[in-house]
C-alpha atoms as a PDB file:
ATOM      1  CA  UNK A   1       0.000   0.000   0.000  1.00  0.00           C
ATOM      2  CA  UNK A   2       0.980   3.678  -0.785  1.00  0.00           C
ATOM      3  CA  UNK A   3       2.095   6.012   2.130  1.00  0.00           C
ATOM      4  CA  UNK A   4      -0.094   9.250   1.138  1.00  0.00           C
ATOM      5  CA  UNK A   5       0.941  12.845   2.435  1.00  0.00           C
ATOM      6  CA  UNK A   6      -2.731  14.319   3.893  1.00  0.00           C
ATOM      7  CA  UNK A   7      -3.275  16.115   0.304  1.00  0.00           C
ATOM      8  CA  UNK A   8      -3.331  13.179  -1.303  1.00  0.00           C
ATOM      9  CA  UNK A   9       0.386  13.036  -2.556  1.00  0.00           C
ATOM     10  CA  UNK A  10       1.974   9.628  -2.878  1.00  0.00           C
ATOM     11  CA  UNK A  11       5.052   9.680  -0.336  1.00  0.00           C
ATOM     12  CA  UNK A  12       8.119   7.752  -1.857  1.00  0.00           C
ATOM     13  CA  UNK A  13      10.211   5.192  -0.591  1.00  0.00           C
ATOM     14  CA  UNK A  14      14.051   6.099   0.155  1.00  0.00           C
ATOM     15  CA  UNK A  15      15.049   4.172  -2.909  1.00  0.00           C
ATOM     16  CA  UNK A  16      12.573   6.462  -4.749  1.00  0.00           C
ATOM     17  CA  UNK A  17      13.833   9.290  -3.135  1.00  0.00           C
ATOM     18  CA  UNK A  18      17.172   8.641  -3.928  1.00  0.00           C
ATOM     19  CA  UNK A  19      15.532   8.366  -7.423  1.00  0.00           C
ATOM     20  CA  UNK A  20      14.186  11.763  -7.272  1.00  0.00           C
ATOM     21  CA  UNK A  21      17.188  13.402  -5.719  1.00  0.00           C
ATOM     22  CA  UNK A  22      18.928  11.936  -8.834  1.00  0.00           C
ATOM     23  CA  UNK A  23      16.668  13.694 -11.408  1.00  0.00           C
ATOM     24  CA  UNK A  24      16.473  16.884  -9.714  1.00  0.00           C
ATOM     25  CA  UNK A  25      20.160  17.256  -9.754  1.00  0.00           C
ATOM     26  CA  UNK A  26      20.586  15.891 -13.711  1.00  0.00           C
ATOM     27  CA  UNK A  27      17.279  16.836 -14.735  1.00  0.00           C
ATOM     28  CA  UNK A  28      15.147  14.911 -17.026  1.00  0.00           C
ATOM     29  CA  UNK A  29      17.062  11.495 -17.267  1.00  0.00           C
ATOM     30  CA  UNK A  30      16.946   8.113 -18.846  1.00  0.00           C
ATOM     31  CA  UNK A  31      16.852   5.027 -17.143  1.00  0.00           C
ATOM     32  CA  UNK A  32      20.671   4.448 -18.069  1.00  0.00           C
ATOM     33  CA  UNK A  33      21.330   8.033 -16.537  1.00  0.00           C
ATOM     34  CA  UNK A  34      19.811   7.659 -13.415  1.00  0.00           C
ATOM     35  CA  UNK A  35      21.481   3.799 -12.929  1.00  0.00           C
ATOM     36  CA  UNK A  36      25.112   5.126 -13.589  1.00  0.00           C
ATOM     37  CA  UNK A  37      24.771   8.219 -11.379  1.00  0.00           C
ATOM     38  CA  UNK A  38      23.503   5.825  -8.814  1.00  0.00           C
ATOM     39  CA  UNK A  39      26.172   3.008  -9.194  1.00  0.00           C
ATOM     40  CA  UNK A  40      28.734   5.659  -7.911  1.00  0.00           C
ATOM     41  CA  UNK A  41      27.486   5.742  -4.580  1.00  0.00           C
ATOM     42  CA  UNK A  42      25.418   2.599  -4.176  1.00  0.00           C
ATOM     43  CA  UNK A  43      25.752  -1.418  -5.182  1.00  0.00           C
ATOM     44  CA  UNK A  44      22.350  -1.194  -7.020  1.00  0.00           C
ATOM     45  CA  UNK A  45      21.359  -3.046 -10.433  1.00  0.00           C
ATOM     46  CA  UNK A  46      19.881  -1.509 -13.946  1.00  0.00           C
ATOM     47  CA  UNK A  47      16.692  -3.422 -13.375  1.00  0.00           C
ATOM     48  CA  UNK A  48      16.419  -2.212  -9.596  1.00  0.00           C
ATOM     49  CA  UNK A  49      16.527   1.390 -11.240  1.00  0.00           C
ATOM     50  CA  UNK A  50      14.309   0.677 -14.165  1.00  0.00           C
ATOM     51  CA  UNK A  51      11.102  -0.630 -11.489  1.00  0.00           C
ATOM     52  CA  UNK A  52      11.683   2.186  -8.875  1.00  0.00           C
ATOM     53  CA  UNK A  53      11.107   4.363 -12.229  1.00  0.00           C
ATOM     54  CA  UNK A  54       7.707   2.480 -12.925  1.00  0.00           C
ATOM     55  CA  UNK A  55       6.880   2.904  -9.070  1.00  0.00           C
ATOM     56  CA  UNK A  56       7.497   6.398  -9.251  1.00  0.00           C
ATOM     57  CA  UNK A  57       5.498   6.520 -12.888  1.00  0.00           C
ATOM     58  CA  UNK A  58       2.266   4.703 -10.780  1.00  0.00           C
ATOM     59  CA  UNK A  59       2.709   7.010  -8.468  1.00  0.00           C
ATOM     60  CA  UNK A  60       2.267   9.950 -10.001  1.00  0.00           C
ATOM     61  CA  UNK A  61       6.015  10.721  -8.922  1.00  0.00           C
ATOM     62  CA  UNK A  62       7.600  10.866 -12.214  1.00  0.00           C
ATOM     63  CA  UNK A  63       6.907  12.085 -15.918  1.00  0.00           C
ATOM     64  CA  UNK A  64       7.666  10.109 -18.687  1.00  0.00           C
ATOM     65  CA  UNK A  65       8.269  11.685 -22.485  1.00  0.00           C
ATOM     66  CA  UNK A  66       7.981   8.452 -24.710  1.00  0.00           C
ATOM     67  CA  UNK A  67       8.846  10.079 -27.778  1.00  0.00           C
ATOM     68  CA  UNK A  68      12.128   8.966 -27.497  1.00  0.00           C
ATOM     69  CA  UNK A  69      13.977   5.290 -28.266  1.00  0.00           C
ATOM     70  CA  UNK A  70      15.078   5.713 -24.353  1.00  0.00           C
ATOM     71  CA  UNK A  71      12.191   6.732 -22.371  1.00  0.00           C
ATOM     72  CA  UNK A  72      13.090  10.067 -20.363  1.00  0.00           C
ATOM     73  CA  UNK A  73      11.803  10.652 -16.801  1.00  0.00           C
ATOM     74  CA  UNK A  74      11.492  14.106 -14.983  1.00  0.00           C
ATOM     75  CA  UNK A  75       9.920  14.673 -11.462  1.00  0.00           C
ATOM     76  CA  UNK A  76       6.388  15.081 -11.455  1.00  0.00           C
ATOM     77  CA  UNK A  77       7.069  17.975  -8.402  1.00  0.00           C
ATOM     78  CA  UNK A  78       9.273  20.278  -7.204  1.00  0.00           C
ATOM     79  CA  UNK A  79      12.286  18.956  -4.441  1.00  0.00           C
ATOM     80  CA  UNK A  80      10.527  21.624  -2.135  1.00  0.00           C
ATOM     81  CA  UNK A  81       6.548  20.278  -2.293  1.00  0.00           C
ATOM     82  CA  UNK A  82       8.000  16.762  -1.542  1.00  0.00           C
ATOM     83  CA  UNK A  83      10.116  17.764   1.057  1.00  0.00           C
ATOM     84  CA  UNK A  84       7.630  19.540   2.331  1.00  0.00           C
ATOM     85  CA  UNK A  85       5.149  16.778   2.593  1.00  0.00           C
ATOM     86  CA  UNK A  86       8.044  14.259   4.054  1.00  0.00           C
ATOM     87  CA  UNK A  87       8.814  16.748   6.606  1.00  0.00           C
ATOM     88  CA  UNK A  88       4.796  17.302   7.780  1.00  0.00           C
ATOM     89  CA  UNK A  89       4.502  14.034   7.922  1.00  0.00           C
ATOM     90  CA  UNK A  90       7.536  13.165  10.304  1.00  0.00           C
ATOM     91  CA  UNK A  91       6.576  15.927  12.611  1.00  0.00           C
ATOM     92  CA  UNK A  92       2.817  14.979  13.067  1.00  0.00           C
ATOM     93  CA  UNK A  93       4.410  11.053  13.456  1.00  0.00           C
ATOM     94  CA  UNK A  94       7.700  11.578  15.540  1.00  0.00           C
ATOM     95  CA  UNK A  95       6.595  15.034  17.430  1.00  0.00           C
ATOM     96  CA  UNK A  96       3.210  15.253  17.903  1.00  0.00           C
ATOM     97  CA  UNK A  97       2.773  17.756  15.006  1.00  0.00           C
ATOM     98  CA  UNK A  98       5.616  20.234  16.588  1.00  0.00           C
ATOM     99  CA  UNK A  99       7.911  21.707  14.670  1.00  0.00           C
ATOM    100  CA  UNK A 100       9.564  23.450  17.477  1.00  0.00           C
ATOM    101  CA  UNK A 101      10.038  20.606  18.705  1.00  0.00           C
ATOM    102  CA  UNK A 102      11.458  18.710  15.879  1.00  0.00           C
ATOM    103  CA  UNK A 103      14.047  22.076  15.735  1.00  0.00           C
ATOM    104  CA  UNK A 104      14.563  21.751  19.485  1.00  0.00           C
ATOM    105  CA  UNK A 105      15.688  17.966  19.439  1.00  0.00           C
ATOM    106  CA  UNK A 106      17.871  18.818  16.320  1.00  0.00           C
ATOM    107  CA  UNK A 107      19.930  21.908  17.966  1.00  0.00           C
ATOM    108  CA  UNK A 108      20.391  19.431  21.121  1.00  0.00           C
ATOM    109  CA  UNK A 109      21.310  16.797  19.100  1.00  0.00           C
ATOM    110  CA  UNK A 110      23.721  18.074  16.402  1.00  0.00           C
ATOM    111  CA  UNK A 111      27.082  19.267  17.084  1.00  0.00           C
ATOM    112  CA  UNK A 112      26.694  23.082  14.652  1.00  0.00           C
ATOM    113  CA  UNK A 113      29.689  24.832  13.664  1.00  0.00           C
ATOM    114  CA  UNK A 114      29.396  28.550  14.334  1.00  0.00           C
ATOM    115  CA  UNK A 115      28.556  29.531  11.014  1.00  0.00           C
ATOM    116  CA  UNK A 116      25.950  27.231  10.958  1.00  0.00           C
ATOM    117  CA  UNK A 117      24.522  28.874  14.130  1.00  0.00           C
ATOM    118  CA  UNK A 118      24.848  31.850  12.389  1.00  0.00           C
ATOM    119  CA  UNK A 119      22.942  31.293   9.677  1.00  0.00           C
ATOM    120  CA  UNK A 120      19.904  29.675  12.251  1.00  0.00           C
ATOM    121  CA  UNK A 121      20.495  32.733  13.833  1.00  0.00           C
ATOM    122  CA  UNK A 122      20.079  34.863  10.839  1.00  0.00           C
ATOM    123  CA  UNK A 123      16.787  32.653   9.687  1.00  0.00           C
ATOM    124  CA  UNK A 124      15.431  33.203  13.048  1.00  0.00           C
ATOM    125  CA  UNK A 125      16.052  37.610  12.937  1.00  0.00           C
ATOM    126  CA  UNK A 126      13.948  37.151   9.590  1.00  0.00           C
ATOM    127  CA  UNK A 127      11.208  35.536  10.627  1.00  0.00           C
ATOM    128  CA  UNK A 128      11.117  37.891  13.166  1.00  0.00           C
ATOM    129  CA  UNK A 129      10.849  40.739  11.348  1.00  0.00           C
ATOM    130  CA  UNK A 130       8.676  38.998   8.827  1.00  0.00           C
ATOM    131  CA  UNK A 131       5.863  38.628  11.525  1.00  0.00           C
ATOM    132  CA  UNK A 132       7.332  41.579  13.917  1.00  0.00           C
END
């Protein structure tokens, strides 16, 4: 069965987001593409590729242009709308629908350089002023 984000959006796997992350960094992409990007970083066959591809395709995930020989495959959304959905999803499982305290656990639990805190810090003074 499907994991669905509340509107409805198909949630993928972490071998189909590994998929995705692929084709938004290359862009549209054949099969071939996406496999030999992958094999860099990951023991994973052409065939393994080619059905997380159809998975995606049933999902609604991933666009397919068949006007080609080699069938090319483009996201369906943006990295953002997904990421967004992932993310709602793990704060209404893990913390009880709070994102301050999903950020919480993360600042206690990360060790953040100080430009990193800087730039939390900087996020934070535009919000701020944003709703100030």
């Amino acid at each position: 069965m499907t994991r669905k984000a509340d509107n409805g959006l198909p949630l993928p796997t972490n071998a189909e987001l590994e998929i995705l992350d692929v084709l938004w960094n290359l862009g549209p992409a054949t099969v071939r593409d996406v496999y030999e990007h992958l094999e860099r970083r990951a023991d994973i066959g052409y065939t393994t590729v080619l059905k997380l591809l159809q998975n995606l395709l049933e999902k609604g995930l991933v666009l397919r242009q068949d006007t080609q020989r080699s069938h090319i495959y483009s996201p369906a959304y943006k990295r953002a709308d997904i990421v967004r959905q992932i993310t709602k999803g793990f704060v209404a499982r893990v913390f009880s629908g709070s994102g301050s305290d999903l950020v919480l656990h993360a600042l206690r639990e990360e060790r953040l350089s100080s430009e990193e805190l800087a730039e939390i810090q900087a996020a934070l003074d535009r919000i701020k002023a944003r709703e100030g």
